[in-house]
N, C-alpha and C. Protein backbone atom coordinates (compact mmCIF):
# COMPACT_ATOMS: atom_id res chain seq x y z
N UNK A 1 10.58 9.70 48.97
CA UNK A 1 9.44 8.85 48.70
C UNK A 1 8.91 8.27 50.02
N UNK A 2 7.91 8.42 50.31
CA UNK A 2 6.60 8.05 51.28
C UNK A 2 6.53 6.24 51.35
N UNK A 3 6.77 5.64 52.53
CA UNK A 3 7.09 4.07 52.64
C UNK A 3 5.35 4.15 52.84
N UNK A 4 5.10 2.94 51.93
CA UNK A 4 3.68 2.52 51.56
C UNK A 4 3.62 1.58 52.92
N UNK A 5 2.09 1.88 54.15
CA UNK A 5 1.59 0.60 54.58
C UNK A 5 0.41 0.12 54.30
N UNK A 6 0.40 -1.14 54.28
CA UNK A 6 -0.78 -1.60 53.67
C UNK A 6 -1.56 -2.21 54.78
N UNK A 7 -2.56 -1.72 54.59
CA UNK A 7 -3.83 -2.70 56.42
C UNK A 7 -4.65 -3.89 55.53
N UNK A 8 -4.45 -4.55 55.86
CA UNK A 8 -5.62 -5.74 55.12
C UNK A 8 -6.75 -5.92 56.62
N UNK A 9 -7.81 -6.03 56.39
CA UNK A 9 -8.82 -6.17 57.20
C UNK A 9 -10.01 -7.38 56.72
N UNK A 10 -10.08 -8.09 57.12
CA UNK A 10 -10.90 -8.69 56.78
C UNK A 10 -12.43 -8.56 57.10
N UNK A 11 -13.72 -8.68 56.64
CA UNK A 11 -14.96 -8.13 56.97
C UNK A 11 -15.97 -9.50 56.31
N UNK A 12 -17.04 -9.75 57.83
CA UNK A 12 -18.20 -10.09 57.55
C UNK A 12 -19.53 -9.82 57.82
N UNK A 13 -20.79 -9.44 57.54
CA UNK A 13 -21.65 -8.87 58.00
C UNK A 13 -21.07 -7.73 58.63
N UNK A 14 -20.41 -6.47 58.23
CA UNK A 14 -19.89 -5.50 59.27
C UNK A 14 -20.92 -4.37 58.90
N UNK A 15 -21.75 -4.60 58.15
CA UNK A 15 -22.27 -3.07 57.71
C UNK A 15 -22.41 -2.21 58.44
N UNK A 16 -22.83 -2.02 59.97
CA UNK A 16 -23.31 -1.33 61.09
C UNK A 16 -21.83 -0.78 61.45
N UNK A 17 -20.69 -1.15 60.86
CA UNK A 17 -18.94 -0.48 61.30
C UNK A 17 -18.27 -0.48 60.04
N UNK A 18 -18.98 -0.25 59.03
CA UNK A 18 -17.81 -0.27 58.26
C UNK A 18 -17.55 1.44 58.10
N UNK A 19 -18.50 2.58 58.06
CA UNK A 19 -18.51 3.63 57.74
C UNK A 19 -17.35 3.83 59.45
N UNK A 20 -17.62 3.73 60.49
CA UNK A 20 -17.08 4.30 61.73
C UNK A 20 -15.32 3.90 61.70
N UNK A 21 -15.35 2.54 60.81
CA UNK A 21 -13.85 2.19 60.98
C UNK A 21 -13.25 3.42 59.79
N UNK A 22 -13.62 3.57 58.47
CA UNK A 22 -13.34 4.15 57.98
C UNK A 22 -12.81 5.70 58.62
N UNK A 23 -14.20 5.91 58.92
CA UNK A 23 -13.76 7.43 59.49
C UNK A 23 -12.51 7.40 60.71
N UNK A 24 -12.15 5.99 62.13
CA UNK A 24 -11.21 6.05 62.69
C UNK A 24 -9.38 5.65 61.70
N UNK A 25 -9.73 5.08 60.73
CA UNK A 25 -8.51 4.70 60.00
C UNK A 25 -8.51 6.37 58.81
N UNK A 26 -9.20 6.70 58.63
CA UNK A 26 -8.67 8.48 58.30
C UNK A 26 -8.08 9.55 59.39
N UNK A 27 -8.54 9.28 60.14
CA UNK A 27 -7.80 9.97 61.27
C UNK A 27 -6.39 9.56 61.58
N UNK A 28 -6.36 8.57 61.63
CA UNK A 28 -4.87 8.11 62.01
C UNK A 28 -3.75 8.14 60.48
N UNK A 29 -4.72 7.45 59.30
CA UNK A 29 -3.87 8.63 58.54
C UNK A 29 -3.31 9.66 58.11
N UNK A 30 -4.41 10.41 59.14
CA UNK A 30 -4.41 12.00 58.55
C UNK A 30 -2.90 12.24 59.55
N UNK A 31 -3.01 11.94 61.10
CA UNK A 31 -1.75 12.03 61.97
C UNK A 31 -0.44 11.46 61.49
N UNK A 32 -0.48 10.52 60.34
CA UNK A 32 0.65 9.95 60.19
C UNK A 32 1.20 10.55 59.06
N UNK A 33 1.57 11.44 58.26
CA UNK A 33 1.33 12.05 57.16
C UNK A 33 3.36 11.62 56.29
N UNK A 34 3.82 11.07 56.98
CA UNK A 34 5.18 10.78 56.44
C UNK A 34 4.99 9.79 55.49
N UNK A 35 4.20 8.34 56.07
CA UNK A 35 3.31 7.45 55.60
C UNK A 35 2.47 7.25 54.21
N UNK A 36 2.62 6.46 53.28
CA UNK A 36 1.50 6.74 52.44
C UNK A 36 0.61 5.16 52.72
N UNK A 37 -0.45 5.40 52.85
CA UNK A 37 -1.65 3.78 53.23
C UNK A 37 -2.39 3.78 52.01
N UNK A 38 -2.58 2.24 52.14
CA UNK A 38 -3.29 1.37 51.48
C UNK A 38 -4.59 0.76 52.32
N UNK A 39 -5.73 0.88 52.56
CA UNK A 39 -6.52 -0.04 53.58
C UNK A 39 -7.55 -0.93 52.02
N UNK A 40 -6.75 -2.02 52.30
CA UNK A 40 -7.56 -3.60 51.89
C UNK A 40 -8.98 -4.54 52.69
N UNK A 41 -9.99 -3.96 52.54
CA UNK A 41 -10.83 -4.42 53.04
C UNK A 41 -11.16 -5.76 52.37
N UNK A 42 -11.22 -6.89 52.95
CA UNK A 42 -11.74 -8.10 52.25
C UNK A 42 -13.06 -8.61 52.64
N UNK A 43 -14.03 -8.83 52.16
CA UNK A 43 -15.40 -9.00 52.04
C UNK A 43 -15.57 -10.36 51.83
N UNK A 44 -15.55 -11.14 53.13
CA UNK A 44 -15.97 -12.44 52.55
C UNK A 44 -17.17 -13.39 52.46
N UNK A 45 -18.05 -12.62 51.62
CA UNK A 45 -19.07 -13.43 51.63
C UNK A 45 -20.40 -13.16 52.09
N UNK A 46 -20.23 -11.32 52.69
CA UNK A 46 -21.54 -11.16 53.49
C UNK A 46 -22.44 -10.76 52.70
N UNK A 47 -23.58 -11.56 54.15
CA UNK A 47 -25.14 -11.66 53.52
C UNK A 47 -26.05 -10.02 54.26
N UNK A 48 -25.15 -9.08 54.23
CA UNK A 48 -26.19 -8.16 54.79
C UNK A 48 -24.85 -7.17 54.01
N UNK A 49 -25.69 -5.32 54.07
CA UNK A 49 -24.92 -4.44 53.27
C UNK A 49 -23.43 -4.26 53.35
N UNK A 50 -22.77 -4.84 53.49
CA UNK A 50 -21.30 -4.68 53.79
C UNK A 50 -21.06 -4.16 52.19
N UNK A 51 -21.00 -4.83 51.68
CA UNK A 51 -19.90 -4.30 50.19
C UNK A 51 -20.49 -3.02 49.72
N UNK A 52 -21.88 -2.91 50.11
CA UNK A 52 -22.52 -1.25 49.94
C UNK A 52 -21.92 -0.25 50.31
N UNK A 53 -21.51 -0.84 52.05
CA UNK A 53 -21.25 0.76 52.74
C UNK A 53 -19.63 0.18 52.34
N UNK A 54 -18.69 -0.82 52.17
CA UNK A 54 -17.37 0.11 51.38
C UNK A 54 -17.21 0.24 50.23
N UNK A 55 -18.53 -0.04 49.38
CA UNK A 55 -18.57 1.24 48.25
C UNK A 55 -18.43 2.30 48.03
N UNK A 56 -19.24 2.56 48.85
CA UNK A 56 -19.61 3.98 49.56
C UNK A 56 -18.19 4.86 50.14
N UNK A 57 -17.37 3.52 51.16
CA UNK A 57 -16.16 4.94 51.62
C UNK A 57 -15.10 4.46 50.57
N UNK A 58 -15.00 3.58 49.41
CA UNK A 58 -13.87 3.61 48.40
C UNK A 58 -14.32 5.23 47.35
N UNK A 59 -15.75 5.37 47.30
CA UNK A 59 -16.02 6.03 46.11
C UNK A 59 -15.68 7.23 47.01
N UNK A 60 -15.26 7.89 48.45
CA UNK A 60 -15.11 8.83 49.53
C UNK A 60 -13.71 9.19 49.18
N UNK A 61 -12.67 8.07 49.17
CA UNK A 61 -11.53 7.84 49.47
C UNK A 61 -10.88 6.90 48.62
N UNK A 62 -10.32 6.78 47.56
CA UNK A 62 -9.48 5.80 46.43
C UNK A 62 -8.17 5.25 47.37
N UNK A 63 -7.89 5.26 48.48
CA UNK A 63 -6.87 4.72 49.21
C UNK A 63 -7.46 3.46 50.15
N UNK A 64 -8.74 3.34 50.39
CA UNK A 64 -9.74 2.22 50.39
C UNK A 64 -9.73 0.90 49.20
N UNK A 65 -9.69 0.01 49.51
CA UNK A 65 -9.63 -0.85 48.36
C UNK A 65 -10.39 -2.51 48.39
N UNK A 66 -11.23 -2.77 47.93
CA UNK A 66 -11.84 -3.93 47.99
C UNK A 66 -11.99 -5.04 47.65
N UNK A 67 -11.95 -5.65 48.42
CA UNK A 67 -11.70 -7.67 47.48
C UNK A 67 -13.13 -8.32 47.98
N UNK A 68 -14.00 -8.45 47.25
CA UNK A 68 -15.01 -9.35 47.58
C UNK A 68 -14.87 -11.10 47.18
N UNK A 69 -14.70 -11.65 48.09
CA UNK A 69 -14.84 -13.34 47.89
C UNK A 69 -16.16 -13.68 47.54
């Protein structure tokens, strides 16, 4: 069995990085493959597209996961 890590990230106004972090935190999953991840994005509160674009990479990727405050 694959030891679960979990990234919690917290995010405000990030819309302009949320797609680029995504794509650098798949890569490094993809290298770590013993690993099974969790990435917890937390959304607190922003006033510009943030919860759009990690709509967008949860509906990409179900190992993405979102908490909007």
């Amino acid at each position: 069995m694959k030891k679960l890590i979990s990234i919690v990230i917290p995010a405000y106004n990030e819309e302009l990085v949320i797609k680029k972090l995504a794509i650098q935190l798949r890569a490094i999953m993809q290298k770590l493959r013993t690993f099974q991840f969790e990435v917890i994005i937390v959304d607190n509160g922003s006033a510009d597209n943030t919860i759009g674009e990690l709509v967008k990479v949860r509906a990409k990727d179900s190992r993405f996961k979102i908490i909007q405050l």
